[in-house]
PDB file of N, CA and C in Angstrom:
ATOM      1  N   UNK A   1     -15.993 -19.701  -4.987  1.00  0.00           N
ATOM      2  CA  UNK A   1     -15.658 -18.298  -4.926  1.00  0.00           C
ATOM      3  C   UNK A   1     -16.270 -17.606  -6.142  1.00  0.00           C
ATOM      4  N   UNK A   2     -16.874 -16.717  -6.107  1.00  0.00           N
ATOM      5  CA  UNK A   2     -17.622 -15.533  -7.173  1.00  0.00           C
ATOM      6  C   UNK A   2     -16.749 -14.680  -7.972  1.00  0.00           C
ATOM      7  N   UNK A   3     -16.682 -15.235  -9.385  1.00  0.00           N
ATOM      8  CA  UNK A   3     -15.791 -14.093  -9.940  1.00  0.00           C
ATOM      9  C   UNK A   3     -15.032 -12.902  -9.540  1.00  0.00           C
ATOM     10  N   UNK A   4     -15.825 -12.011  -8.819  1.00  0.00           N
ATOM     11  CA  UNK A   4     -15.241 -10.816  -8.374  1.00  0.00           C
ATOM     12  C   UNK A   4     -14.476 -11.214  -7.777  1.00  0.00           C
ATOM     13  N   UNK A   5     -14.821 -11.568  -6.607  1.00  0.00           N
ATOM     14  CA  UNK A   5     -13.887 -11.977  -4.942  1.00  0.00           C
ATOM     15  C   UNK A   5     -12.718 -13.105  -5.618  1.00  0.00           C
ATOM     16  N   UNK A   6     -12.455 -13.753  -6.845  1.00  0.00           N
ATOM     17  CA  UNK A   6     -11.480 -14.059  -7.642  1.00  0.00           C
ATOM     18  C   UNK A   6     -10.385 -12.968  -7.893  1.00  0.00           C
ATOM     19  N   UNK A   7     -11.296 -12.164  -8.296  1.00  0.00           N
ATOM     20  CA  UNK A   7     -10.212 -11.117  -8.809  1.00  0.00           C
ATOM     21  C   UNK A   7      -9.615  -9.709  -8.159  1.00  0.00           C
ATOM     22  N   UNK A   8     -10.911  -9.450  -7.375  1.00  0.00           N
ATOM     23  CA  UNK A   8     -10.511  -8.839  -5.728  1.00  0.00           C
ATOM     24  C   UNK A   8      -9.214  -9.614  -5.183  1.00  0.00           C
ATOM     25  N   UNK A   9      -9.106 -10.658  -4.586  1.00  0.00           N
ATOM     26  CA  UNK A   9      -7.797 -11.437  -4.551  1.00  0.00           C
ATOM     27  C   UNK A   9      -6.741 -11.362  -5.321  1.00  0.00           C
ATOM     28  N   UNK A  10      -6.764 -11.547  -6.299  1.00  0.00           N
ATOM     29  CA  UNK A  10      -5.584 -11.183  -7.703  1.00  0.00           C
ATOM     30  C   UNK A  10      -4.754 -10.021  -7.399  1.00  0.00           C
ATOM     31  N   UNK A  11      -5.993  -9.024  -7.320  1.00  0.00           N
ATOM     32  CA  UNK A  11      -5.245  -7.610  -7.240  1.00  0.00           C
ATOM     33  C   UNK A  11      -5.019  -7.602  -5.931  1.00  0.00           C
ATOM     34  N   UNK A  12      -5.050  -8.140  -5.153  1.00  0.00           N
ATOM     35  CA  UNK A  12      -4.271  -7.820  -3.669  1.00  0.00           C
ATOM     36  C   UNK A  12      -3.433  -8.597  -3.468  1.00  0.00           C
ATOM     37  N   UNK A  13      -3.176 -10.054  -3.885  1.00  0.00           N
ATOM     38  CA  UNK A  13      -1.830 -10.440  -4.192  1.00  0.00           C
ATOM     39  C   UNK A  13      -1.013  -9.763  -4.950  1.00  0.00           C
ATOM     40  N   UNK A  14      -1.635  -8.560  -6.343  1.00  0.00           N
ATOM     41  CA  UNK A  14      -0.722  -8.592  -7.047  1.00  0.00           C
ATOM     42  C   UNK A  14      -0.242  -7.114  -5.976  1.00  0.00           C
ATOM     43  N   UNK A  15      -0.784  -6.240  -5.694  1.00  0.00           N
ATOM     44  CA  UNK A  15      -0.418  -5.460  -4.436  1.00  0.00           C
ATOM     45  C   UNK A  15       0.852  -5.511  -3.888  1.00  0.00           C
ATOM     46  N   UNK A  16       0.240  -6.805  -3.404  1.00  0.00           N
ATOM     47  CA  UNK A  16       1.756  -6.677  -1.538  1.00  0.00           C
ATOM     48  C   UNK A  16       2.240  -7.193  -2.872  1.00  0.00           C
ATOM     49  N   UNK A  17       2.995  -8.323  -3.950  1.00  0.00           N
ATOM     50  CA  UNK A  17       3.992  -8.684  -4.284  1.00  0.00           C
ATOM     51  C   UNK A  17       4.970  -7.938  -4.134  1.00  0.00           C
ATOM     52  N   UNK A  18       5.019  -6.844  -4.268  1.00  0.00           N
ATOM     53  CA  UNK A  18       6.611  -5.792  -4.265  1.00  0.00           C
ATOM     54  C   UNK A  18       6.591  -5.133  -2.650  1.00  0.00           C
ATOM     55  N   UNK A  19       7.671  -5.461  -2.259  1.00  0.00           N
ATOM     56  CA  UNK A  19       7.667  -5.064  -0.588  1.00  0.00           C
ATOM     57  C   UNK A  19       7.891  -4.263  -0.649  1.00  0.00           C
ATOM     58  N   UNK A  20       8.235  -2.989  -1.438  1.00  0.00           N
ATOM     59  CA  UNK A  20       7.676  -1.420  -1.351  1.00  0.00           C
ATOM     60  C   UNK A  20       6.290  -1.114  -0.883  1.00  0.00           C
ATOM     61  N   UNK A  21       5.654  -1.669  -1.819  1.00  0.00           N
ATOM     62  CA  UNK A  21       3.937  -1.997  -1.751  1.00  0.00           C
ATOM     63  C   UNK A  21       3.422  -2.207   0.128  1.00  0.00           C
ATOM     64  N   UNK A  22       3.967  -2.954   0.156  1.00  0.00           N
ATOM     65  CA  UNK A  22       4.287  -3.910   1.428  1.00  0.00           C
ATOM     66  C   UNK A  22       4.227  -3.452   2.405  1.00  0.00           C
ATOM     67  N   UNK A  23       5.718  -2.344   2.567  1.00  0.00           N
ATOM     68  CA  UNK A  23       5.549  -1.569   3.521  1.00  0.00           C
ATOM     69  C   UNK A  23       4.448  -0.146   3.553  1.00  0.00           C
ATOM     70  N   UNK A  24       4.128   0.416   2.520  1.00  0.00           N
ATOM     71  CA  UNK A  24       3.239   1.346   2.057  1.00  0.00           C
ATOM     72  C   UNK A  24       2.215   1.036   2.652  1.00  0.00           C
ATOM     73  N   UNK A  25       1.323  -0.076   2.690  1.00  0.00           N
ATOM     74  CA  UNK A  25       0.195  -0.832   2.947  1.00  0.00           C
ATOM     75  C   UNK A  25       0.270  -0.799   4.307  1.00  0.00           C
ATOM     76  N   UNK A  26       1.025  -1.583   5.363  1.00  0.00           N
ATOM     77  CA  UNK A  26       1.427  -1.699   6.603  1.00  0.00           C
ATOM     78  C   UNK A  26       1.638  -0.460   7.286  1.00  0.00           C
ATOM     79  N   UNK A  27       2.429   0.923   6.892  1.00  0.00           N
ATOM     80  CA  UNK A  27       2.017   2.008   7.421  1.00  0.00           C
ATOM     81  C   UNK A  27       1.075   2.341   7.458  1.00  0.00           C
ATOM     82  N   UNK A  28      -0.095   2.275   6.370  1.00  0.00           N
ATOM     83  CA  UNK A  28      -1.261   3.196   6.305  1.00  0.00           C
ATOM     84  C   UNK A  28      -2.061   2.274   7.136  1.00  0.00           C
ATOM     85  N   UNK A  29      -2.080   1.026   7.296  1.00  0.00           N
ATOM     86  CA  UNK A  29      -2.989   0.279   8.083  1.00  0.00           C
ATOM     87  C   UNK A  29      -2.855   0.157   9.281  1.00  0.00           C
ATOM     88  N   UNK A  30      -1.928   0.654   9.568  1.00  0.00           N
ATOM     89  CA  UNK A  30      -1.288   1.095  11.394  1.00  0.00           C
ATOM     90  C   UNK A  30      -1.353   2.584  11.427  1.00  0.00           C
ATOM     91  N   UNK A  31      -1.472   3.397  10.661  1.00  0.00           N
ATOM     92  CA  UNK A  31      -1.984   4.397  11.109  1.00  0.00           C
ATOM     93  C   UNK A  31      -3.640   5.007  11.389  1.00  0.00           C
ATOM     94  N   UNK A  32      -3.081   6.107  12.372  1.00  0.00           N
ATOM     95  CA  UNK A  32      -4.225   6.084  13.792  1.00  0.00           C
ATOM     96  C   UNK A  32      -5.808   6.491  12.667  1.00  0.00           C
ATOM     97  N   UNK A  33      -5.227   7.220  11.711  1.00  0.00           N
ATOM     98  CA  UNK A  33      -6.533   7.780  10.584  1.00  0.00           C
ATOM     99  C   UNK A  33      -6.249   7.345   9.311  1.00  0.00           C
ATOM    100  N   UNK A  34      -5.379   6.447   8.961  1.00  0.00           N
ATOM    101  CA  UNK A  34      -5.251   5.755   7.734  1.00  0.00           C
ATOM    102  C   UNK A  34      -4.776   6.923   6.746  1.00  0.00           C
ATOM    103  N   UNK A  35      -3.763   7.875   6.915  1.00  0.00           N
ATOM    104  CA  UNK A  35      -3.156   9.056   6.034  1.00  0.00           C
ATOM    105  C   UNK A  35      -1.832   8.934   6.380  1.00  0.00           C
ATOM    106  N   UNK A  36      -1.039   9.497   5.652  1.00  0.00           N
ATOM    107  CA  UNK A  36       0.645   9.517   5.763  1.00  0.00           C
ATOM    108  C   UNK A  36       0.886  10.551   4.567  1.00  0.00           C
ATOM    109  N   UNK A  37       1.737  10.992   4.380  1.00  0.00           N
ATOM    110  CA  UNK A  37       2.211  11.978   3.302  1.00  0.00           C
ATOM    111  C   UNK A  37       3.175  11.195   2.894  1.00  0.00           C
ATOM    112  N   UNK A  38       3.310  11.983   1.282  1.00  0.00           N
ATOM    113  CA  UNK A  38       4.388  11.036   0.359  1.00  0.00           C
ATOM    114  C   UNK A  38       5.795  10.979   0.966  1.00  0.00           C
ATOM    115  N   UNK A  39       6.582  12.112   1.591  1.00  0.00           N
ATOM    116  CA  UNK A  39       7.863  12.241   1.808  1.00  0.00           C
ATOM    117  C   UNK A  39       7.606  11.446   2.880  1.00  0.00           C
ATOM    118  N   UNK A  40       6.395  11.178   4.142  1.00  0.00           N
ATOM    119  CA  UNK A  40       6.514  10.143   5.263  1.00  0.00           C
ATOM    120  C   UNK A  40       6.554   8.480   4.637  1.00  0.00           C
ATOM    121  N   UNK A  41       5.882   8.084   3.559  1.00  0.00           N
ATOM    122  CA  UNK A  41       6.144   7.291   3.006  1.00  0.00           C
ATOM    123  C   UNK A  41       7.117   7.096   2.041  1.00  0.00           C
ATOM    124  N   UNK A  42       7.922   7.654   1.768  1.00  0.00           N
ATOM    125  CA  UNK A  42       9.516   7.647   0.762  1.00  0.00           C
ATOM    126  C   UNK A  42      10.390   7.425   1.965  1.00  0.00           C
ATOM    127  N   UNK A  43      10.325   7.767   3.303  1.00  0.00           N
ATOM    128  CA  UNK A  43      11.321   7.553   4.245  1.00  0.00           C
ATOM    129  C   UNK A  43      11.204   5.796   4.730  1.00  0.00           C
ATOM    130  N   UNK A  44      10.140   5.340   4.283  1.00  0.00           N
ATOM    131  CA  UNK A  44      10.165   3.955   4.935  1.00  0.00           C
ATOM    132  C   UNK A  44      11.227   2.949   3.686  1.00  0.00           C
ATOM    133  N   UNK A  45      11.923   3.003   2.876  1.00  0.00           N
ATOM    134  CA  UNK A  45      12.532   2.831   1.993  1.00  0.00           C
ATOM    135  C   UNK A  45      14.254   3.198   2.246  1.00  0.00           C
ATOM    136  N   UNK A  46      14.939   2.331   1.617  1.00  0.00           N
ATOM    137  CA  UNK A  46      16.537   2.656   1.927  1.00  0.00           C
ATOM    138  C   UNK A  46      17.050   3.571   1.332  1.00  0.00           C
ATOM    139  N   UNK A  47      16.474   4.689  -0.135  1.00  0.00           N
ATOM    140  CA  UNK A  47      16.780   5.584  -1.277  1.00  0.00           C
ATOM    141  C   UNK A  47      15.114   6.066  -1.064  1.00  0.00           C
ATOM    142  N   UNK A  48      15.249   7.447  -0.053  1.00  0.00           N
ATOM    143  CA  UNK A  48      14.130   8.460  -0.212  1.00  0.00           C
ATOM    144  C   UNK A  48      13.651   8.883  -0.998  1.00  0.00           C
ATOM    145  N   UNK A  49      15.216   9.393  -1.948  1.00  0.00           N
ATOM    146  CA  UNK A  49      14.592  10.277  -3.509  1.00  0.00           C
ATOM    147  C   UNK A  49      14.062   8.952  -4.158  1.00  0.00           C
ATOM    148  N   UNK A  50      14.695   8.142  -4.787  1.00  0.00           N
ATOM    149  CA  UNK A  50      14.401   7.051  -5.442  1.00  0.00           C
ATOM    150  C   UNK A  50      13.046   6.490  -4.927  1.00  0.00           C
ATOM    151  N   UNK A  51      12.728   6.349  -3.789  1.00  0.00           N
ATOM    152  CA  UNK A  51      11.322   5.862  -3.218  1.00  0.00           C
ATOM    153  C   UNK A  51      10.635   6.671  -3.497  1.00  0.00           C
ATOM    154  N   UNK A  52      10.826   8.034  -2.931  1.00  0.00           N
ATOM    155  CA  UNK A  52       9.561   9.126  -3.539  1.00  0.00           C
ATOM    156  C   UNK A  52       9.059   8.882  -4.795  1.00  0.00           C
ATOM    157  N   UNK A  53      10.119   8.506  -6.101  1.00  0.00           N
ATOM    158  CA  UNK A  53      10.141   8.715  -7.740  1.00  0.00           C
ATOM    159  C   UNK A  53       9.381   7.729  -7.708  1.00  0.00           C
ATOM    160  N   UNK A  54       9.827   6.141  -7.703  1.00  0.00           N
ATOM    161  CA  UNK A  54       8.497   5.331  -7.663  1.00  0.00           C
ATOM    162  C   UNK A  54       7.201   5.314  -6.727  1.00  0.00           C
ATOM    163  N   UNK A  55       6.985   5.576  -5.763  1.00  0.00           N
ATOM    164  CA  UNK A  55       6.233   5.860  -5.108  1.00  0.00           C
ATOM    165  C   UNK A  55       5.203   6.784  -6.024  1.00  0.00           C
ATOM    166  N   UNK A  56       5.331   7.626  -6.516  1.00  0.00           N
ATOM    167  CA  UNK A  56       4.397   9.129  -6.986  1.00  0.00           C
ATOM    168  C   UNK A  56       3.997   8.281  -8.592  1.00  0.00           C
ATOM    169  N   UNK A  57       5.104   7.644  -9.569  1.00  0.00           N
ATOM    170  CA  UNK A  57       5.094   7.248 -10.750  1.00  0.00           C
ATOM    171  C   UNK A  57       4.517   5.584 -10.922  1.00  0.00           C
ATOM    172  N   UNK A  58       4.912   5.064  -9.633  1.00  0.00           N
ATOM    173  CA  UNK A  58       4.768   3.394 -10.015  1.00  0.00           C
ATOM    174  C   UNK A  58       3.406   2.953  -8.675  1.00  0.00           C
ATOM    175  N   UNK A  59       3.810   3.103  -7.680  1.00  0.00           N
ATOM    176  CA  UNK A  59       2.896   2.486  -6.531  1.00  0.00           C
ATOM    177  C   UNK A  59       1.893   2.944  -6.151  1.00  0.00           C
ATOM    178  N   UNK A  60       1.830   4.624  -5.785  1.00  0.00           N
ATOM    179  CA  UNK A  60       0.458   5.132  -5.430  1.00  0.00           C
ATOM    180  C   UNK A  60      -0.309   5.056  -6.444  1.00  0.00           C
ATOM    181  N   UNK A  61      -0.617   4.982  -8.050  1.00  0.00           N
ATOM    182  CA  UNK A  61      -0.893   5.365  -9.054  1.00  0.00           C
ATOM    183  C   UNK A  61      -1.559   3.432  -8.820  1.00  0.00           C
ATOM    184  N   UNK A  62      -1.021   2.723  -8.627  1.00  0.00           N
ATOM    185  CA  UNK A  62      -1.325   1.355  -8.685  1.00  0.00           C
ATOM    186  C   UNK A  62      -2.592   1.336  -7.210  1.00  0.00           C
ATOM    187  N   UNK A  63      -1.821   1.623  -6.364  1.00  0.00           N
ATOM    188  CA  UNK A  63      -2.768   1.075  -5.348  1.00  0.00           C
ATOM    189  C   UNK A  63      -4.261   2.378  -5.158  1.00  0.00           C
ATOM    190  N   UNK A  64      -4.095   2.881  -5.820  1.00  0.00           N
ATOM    191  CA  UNK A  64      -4.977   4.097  -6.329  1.00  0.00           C
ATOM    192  C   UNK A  64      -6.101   3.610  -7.318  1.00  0.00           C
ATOM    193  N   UNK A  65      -5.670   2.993  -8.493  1.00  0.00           N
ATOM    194  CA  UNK A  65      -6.243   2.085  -9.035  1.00  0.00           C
ATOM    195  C   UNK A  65      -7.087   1.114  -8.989  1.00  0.00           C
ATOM    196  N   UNK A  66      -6.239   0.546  -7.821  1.00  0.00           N
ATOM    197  CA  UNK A  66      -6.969  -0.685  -7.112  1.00  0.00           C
ATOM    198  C   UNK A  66      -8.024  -0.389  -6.221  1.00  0.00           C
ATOM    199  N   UNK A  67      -8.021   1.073  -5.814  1.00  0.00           N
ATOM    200  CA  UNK A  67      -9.077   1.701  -5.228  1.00  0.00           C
ATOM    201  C   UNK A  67      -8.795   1.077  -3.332  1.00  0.00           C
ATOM    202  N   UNK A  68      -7.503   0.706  -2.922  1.00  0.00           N
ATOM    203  CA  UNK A  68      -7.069   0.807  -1.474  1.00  0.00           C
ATOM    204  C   UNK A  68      -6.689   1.812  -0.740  1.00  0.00           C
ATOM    205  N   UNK A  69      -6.191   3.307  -1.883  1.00  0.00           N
ATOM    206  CA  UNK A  69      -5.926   4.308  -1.302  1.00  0.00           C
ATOM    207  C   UNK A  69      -6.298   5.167  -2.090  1.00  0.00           C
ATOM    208  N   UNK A  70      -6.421   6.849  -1.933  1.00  0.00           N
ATOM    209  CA  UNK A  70      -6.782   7.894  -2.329  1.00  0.00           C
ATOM    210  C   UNK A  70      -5.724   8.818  -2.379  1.00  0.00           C
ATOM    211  N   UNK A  71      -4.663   9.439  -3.804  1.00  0.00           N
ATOM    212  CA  UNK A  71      -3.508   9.722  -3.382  1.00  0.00           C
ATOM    213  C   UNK A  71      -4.209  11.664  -4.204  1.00  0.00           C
ATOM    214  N   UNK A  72      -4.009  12.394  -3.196  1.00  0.00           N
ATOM    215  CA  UNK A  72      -3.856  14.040  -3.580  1.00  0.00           C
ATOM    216  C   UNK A  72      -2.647  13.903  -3.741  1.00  0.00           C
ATOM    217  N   UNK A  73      -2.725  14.142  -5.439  1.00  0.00           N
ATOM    218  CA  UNK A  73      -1.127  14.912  -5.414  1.00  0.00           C
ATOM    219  C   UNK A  73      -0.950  16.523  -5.384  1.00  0.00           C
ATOM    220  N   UNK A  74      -2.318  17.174  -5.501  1.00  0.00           N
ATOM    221  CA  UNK A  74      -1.982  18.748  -4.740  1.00  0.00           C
ATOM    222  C   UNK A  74      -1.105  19.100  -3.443  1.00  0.00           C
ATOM    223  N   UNK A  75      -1.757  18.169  -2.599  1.00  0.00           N
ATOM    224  CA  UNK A  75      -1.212  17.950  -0.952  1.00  0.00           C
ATOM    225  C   UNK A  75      -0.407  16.872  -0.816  1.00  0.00           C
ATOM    226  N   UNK A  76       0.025  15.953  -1.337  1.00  0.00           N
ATOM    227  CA  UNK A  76       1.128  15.047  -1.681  1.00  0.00           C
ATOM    228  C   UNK A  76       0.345  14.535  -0.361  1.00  0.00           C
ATOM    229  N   UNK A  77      -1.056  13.969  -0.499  1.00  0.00           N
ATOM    230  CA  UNK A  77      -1.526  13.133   1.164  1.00  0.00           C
ATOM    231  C   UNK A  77      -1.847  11.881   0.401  1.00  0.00           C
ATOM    232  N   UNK A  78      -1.757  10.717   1.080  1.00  0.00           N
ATOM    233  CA  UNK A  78      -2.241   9.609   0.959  1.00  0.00           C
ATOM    234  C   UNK A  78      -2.770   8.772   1.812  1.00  0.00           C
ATOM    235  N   UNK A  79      -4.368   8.850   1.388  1.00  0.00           N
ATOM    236  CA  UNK A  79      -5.689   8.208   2.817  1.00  0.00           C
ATOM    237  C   UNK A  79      -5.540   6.821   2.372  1.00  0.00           C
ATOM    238  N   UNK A  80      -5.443   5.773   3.010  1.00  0.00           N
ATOM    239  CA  UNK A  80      -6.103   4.362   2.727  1.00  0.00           C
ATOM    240  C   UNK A  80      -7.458   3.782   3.251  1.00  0.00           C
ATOM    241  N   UNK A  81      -8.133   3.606   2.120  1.00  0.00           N
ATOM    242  CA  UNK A  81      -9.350   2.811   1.746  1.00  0.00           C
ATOM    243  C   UNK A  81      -9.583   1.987   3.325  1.00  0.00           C
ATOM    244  N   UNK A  82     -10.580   1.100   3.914  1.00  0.00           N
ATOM    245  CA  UNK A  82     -10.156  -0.131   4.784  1.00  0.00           C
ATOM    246  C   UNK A  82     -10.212  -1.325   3.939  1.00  0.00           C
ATOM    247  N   UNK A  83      -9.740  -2.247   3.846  1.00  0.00           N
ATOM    248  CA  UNK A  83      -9.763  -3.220   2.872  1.00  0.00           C
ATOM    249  C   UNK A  83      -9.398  -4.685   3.862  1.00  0.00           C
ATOM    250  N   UNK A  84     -10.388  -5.183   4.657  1.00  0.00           N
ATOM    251  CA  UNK A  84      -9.941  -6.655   5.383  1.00  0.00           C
ATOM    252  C   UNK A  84      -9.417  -7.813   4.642  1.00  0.00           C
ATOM    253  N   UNK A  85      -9.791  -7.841   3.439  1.00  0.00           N
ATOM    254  CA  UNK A  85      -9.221  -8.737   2.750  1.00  0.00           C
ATOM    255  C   UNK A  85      -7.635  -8.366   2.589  1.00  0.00           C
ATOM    256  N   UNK A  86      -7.545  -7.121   2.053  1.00  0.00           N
ATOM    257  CA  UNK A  86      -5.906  -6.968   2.142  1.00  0.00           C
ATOM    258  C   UNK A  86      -5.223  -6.728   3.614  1.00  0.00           C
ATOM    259  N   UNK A  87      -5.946  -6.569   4.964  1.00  0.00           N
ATOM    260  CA  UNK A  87      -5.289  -6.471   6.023  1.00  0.00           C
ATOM    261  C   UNK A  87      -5.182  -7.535   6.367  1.00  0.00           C
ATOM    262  N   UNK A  88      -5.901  -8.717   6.356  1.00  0.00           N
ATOM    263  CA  UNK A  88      -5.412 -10.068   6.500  1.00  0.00           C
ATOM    264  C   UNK A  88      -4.659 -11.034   5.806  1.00  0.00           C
ATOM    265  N   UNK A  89      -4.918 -10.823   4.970  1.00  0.00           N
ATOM    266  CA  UNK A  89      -3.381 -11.486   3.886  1.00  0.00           C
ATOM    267  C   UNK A  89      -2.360 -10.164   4.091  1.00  0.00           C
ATOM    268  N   UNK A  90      -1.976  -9.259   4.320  1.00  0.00           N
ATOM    269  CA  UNK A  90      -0.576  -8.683   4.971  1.00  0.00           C
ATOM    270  C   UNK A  90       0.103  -9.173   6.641  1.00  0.00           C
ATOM    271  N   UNK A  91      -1.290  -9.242   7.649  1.00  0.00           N
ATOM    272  CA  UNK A  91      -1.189 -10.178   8.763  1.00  0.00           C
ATOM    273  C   UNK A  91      -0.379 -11.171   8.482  1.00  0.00           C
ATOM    274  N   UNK A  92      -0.464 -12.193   7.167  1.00  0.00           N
ATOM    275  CA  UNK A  92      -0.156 -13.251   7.630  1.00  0.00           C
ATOM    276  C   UNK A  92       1.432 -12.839   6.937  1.00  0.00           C
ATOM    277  N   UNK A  93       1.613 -12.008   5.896  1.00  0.00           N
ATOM    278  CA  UNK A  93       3.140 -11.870   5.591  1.00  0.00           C
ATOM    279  C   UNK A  93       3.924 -11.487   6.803  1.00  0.00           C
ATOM    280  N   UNK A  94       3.160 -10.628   7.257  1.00  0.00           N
ATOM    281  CA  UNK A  94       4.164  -9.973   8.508  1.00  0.00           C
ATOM    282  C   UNK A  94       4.193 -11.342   9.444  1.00  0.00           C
ATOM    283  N   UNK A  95       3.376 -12.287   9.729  1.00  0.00           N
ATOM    284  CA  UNK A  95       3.547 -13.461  10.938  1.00  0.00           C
ATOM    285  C   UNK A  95       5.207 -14.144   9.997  1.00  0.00           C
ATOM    286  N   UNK A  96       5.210 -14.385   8.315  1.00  0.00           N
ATOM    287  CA  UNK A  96       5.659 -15.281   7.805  1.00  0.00           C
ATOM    288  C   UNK A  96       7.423 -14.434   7.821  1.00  0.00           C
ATOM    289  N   UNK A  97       7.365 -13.056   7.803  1.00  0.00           N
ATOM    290  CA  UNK A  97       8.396 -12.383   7.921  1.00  0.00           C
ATOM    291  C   UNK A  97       8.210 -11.230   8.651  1.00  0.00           C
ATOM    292  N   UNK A  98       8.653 -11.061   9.587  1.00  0.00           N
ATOM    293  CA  UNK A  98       7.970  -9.640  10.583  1.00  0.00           C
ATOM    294  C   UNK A  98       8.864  -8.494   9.981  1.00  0.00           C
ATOM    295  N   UNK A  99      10.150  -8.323   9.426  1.00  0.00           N
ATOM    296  CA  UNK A  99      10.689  -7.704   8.414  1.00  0.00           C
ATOM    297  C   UNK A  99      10.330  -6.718   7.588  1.00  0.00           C
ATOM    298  N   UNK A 100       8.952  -7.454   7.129  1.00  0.00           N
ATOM    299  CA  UNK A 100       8.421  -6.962   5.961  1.00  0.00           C
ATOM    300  C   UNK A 100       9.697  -6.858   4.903  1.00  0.00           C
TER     301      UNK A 100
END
């Protein structure tokens, strides 16, 4: 394996680790144009306000980073990147827990 694609991996394990992440990832990759808005993604969570707060401060800011999604916070929209490496290692979480 080539350095990068080492560490390409890293950061997409380190990704899904938090099943906030988890589900964030799994909406945008089932959706029909890969966009969702922040308050549509704070509702997939059991504490909306609390999901929104990390969501805007801890997760989009991460997976933004990682360059899987594109977060406007003018328009509070969030596009996801396509990323097969991270849609197939989430495949197999969802086979290992369909839950998420």
């Amino acid at each position: 394996m080539v350095q990068s694609e080492s560490i390409r991996l890293d950061a997409v394990f380190n990704i899904l680790s938090d099943g906030e992440r988890r589900r964030v990832m799994n909406h945008l990759t089932n959706a029909s144009d890969g966009t969702a808005t922040l308050e549509e993604l704070a509702t997939l969570g059991n504490d909306s306000a609390g999901s929104e707060v990390r969501l805007r401060h801890i997760h989009l800011p991460r997976l933004d980073a990682a360059k899987l999604i594109e977060y406007d916070a003018r328009t509070e929209t969030i596009r996801y990147h396509d990323s097969p490496l991270l849609e197939n290692i989430l495949d197999c979480c969802l086979e290992s827990d369909p839950a998420l």
